[in-house]
C-alpha atoms as a PDB file:
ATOM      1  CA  UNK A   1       0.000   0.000   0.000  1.00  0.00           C
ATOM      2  CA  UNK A   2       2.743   2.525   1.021  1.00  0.00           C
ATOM      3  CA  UNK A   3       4.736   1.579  -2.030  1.00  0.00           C
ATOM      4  CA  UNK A   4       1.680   2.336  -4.196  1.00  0.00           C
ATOM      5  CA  UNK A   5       1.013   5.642  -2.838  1.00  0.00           C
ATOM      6  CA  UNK A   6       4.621   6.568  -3.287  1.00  0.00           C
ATOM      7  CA  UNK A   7       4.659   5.692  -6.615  1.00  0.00           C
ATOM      8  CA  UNK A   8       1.347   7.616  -7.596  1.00  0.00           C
ATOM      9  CA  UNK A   9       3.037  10.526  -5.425  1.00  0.00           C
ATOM     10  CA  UNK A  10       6.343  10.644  -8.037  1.00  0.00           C
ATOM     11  CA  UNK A  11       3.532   9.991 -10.817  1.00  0.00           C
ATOM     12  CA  UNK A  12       1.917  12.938  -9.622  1.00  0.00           C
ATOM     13  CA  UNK A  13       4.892  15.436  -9.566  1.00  0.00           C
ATOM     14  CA  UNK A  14       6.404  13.680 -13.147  1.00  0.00           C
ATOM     15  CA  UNK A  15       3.169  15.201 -14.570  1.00  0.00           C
ATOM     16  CA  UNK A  16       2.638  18.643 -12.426  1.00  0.00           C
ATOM     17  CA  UNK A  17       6.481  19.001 -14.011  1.00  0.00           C
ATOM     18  CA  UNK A  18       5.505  18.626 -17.363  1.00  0.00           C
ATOM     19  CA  UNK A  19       2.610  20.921 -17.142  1.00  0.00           C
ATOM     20  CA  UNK A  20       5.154  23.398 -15.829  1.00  0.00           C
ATOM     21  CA  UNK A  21       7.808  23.043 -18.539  1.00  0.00           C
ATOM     22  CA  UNK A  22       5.005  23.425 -21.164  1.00  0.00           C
ATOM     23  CA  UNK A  23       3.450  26.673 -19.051  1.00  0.00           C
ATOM     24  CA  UNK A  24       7.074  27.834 -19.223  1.00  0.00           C
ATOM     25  CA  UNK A  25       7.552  27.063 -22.995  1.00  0.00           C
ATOM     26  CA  UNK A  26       4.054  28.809 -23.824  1.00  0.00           C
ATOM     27  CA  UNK A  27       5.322  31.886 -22.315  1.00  0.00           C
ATOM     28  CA  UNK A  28       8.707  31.964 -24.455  1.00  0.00           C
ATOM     29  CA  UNK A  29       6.275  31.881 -27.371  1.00  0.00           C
ATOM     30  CA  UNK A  30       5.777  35.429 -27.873  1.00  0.00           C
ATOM     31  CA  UNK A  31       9.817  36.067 -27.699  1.00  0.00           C
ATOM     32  CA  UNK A  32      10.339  34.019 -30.923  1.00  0.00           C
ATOM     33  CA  UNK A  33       7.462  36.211 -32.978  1.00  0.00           C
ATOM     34  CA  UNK A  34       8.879  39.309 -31.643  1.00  0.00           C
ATOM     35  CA  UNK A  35       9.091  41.975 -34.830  1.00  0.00           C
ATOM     36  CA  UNK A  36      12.661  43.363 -36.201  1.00  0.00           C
ATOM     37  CA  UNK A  37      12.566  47.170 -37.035  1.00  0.00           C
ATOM     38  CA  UNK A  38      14.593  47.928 -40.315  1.00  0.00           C
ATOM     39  CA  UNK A  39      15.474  51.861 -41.398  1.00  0.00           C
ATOM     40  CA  UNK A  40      15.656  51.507 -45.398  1.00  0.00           C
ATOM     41  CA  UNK A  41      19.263  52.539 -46.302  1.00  0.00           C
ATOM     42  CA  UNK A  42      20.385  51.827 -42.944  1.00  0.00           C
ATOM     43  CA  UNK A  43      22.691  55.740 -42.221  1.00  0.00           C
ATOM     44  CA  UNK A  44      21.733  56.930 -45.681  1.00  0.00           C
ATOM     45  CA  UNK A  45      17.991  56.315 -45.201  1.00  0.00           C
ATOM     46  CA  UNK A  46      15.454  57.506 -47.911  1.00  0.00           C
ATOM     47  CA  UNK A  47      17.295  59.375 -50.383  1.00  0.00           C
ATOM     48  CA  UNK A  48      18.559  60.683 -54.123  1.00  0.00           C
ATOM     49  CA  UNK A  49      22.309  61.570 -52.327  1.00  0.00           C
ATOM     50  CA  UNK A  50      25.021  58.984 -52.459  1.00  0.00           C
ATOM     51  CA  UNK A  51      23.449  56.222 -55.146  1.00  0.00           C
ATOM     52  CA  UNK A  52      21.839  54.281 -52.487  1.00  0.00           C
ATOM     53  CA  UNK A  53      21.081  50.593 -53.494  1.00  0.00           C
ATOM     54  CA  UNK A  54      17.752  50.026 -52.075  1.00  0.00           C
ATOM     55  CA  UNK A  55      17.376  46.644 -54.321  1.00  0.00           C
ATOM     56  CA  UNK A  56      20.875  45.319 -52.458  1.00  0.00           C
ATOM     57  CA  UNK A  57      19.529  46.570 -49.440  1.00  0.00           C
ATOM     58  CA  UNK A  58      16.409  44.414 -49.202  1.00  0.00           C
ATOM     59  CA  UNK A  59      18.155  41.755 -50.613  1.00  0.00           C
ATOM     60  CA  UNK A  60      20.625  41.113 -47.748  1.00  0.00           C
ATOM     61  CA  UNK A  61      17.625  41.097 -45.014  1.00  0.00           C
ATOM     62  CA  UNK A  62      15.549  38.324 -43.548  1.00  0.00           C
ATOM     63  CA  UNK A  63      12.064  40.055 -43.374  1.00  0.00           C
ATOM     64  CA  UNK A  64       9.066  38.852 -41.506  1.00  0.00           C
ATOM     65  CA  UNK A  65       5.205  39.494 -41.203  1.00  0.00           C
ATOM     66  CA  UNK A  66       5.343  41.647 -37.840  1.00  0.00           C
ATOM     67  CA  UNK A  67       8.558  43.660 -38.926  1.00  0.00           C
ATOM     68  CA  UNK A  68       8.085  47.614 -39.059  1.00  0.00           C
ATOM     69  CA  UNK A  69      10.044  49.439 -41.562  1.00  0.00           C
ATOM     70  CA  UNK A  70      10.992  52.736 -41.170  1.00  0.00           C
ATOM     71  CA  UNK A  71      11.166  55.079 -43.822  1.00  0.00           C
ATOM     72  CA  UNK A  72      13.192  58.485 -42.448  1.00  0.00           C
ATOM     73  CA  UNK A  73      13.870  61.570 -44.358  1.00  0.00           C
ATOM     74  CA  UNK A  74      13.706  65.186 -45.206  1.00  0.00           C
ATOM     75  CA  UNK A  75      10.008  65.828 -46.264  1.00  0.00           C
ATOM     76  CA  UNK A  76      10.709  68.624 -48.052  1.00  0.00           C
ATOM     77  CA  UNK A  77      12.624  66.775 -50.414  1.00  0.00           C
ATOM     78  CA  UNK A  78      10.890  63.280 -50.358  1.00  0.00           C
ATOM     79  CA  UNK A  79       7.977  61.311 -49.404  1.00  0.00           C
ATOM     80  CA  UNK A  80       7.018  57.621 -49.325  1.00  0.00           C
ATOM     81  CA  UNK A  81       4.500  56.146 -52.028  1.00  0.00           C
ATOM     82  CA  UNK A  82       2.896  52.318 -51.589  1.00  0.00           C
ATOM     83  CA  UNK A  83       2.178  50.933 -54.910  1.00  0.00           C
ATOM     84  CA  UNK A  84       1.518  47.564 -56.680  1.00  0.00           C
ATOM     85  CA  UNK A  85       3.484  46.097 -58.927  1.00  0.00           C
ATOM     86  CA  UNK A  86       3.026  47.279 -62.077  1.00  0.00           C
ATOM     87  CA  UNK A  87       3.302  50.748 -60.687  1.00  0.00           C
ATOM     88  CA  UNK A  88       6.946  50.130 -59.172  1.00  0.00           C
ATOM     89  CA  UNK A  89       8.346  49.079 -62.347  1.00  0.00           C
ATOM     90  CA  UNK A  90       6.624  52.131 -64.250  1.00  0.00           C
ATOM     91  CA  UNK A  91       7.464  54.489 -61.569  1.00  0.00           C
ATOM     92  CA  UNK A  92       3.657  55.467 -61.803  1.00  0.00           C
ATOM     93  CA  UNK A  93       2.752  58.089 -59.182  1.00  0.00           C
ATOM     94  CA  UNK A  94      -1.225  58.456 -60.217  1.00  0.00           C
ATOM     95  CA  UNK A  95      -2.721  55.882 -58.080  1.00  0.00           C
ATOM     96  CA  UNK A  96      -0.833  54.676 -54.934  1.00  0.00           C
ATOM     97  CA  UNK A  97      -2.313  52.655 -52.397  1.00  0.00           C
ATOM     98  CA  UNK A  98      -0.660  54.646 -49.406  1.00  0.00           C
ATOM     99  CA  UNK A  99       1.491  57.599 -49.761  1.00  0.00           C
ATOM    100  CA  UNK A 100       3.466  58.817 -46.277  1.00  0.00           C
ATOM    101  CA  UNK A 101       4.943  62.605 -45.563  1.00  0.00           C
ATOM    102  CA  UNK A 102       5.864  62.706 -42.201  1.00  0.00           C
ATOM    103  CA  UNK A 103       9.777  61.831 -42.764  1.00  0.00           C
ATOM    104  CA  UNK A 104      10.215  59.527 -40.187  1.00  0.00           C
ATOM    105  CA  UNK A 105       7.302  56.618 -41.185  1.00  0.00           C
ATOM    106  CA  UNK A 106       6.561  53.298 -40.221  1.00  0.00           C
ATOM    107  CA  UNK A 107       4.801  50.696 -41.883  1.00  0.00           C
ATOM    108  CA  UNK A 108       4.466  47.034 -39.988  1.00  0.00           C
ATOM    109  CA  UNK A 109       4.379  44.341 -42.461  1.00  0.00           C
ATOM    110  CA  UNK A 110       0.936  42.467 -42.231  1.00  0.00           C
ATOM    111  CA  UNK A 111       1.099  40.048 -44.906  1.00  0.00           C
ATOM    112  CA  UNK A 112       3.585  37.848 -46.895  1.00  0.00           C
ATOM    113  CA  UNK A 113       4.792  38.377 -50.621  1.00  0.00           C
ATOM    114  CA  UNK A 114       5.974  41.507 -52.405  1.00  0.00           C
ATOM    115  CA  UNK A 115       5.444  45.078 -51.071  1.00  0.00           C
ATOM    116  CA  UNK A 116       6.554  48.168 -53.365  1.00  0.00           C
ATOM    117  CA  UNK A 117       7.399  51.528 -52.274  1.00  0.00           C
ATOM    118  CA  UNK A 118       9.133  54.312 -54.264  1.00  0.00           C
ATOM    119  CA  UNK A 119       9.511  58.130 -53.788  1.00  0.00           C
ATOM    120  CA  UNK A 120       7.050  59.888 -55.176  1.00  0.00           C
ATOM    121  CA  UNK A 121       9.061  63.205 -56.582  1.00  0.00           C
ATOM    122  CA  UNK A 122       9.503  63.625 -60.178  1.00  0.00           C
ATOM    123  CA  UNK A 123      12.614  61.209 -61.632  1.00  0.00           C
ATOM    124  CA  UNK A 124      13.410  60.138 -57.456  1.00  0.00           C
ATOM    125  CA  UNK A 125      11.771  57.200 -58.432  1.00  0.00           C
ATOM    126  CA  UNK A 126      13.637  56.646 -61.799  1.00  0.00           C
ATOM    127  CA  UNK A 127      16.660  57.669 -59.898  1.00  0.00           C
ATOM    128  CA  UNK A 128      16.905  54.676 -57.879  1.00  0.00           C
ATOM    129  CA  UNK A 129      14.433  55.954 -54.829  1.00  0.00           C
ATOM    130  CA  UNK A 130      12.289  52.648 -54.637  1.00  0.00           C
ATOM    131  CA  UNK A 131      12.553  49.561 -52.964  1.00  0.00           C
ATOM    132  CA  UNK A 132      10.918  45.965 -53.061  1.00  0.00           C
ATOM    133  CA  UNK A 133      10.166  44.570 -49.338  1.00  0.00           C
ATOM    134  CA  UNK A 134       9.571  41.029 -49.938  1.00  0.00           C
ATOM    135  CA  UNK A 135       8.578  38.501 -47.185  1.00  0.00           C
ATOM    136  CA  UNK A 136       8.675  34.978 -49.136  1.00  0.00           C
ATOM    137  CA  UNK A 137       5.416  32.686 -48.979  1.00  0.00           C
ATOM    138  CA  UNK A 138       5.577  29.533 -46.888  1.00  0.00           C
ATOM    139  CA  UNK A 139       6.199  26.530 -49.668  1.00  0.00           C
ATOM    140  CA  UNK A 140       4.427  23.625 -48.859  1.00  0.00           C
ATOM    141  CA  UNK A 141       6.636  21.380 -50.105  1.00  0.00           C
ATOM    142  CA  UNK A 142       9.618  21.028 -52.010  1.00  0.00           C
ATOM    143  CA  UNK A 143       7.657  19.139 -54.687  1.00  0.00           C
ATOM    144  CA  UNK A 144       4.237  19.628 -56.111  1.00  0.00           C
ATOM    145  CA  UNK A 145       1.735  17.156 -57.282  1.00  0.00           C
ATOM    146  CA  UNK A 146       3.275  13.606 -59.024  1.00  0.00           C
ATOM    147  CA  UNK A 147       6.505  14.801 -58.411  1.00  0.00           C
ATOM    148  CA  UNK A 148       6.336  18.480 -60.794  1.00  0.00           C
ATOM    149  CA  UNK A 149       8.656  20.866 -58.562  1.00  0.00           C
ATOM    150  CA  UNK A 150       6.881  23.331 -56.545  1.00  0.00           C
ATOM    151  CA  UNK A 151       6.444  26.819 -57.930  1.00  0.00           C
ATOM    152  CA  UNK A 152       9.098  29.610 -56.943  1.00  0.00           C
ATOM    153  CA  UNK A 153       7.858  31.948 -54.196  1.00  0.00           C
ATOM    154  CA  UNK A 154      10.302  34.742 -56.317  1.00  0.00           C
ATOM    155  CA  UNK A 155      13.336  35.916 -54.781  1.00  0.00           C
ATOM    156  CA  UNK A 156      15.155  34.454 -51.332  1.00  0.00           C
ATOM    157  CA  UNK A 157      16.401  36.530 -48.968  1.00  0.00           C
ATOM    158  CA  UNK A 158      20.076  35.699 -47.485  1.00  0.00           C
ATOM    159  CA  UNK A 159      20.903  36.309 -43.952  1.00  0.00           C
ATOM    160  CA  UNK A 160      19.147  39.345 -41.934  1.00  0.00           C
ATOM    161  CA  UNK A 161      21.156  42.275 -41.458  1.00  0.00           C
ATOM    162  CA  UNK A 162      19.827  44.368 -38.453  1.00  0.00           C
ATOM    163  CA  UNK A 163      19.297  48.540 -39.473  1.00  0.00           C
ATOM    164  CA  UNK A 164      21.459  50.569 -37.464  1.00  0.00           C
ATOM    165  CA  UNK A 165      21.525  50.208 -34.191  1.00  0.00           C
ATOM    166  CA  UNK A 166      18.648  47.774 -33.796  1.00  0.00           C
ATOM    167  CA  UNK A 167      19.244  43.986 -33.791  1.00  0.00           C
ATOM    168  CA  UNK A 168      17.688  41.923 -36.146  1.00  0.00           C
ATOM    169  CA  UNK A 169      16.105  38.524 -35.624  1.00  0.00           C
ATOM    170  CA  UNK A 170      18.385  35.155 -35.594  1.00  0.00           C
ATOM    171  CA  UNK A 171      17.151  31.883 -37.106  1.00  0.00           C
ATOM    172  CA  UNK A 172      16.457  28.999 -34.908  1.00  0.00           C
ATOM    173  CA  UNK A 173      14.212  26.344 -34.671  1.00  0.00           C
ATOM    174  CA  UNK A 174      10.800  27.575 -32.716  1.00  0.00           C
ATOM    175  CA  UNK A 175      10.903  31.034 -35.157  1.00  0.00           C
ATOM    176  CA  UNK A 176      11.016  28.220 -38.100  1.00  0.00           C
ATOM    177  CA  UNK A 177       8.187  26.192 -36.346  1.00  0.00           C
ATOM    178  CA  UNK A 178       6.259  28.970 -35.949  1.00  0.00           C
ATOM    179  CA  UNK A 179       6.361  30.691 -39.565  1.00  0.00           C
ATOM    180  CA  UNK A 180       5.319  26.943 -40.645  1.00  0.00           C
ATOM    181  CA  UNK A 181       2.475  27.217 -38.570  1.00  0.00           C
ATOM    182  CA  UNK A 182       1.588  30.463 -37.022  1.00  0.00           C
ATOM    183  CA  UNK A 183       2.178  31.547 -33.473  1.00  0.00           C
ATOM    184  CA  UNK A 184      -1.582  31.103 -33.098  1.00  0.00           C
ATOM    185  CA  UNK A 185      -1.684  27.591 -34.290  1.00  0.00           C
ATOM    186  CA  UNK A 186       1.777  26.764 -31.748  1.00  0.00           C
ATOM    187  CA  UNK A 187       0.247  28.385 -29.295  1.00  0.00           C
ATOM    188  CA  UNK A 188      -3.520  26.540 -29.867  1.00  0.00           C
ATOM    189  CA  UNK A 189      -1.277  22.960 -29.756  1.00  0.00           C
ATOM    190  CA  UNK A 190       0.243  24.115 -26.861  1.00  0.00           C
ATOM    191  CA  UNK A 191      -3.085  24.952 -24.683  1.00  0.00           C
ATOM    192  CA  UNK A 192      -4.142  21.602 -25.665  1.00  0.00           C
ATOM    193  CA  UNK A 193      -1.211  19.775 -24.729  1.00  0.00           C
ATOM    194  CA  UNK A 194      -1.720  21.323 -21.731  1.00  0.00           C
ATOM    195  CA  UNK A 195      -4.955  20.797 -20.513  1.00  0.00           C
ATOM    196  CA  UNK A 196      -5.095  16.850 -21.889  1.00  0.00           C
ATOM    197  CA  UNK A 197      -1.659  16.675 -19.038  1.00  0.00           C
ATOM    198  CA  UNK A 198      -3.860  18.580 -16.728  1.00  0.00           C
ATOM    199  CA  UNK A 199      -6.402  15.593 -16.875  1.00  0.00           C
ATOM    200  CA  UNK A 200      -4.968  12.638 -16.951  1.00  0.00           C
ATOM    201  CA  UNK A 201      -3.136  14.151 -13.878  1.00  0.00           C
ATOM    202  CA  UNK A 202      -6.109  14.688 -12.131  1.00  0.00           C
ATOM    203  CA  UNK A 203      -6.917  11.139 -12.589  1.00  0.00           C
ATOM    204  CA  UNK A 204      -4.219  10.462 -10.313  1.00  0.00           C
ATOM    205  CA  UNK A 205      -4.894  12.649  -7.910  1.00  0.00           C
END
């Protein structure tokens, strides 16, 4: 008898542990979705002056639904025009989606794929003053249906390089879990792994 209640005692605490260690893990969650901040141009910012590449610029970062980029500059000079993608390559300023003034604006990435912003000054935009933030789609697989490779999500970003000053996100393997899935969805799992522990130890209690 005494044996048996010992043993449902260290049963007891194996599973109170893991609840606790998974409580712990759930609150680490919202560390590995936490946004980067990016100033386009990095020192130079938004500007005509010094032949800027904004195209290497985005190239060489990691970016992420949640990041806020920062547009800063002198708005008597510049401004900051949204536009799709036709637009961008025409440098068309009659229609933008969004068009900032403030000089120091910033825009949090909601959604995944390609999002175009130029200057919208006469020839700043033909001058170079544009840039293409692109946060690649999740792929499915590396292979689509009976074997035909899956289709290209466009351009792949290298490593991230942090803007000036601010620290950029680094790769491991809960931020690659979660753009898989969505915080929401780890989090959902989580809660449920949770709560099924939570009941089977109350069976032993």
């Amino acid at each position: 008898m005494a044996g048996s209640m010992f043993g449902g005692g260290r049963e007891r605490a194996g599973m109170v542990g893991a609840v606790v260690v998974l409580a712990v893990a759930l609150g680490l969650l919202p560390a590995l979705t936490e946004a980067a901040v990016y100033k386009v141009g990095d020192a130079a910012g938004w500007t005509t002056i010094g032949n800027v590449n904004y195209k290497q610029w985005a190239a060489l970062k990691n970016f992420q639904v949640g990041d806020v980029i920062i547009f800063q500059y002198n708005p008597q000079f510049h401004n900051v025009m949204q536009v799709t993608h036709a637009e961008y390559k025409a440098c068309n300023t009659t229609s933008p989606k969004a068009t900032y003034t403030t000089g120091n604006d910033s825009i949090t990435i909601t959604t995944r794929g390609h999002h175009h912003f130029f200057c919208g000054v006469p020839g700043h935009c033909q001058a170079g003053q544009k840039v293409d933030i692109n946060v690649p789609r999740i792929r499915a697989s590396s292979a689509g249906p009976m074997g035909a490779p899956a289709p290209s999500s466009g351009a792949t970003d290298s490593s991230t390089v942090p803007a000036s000053g601010v620290p950029g996100p680094s790769p491991n393997s809960g931020s690659a879990l979660i753009s898989a899935f969505g915080a929401g969805s780890c989090y959902n799992l989580g809660m449920t792994i949770v709560l099924v522990l939570a009941f089977y130890s109350s069976i032993f209690v």
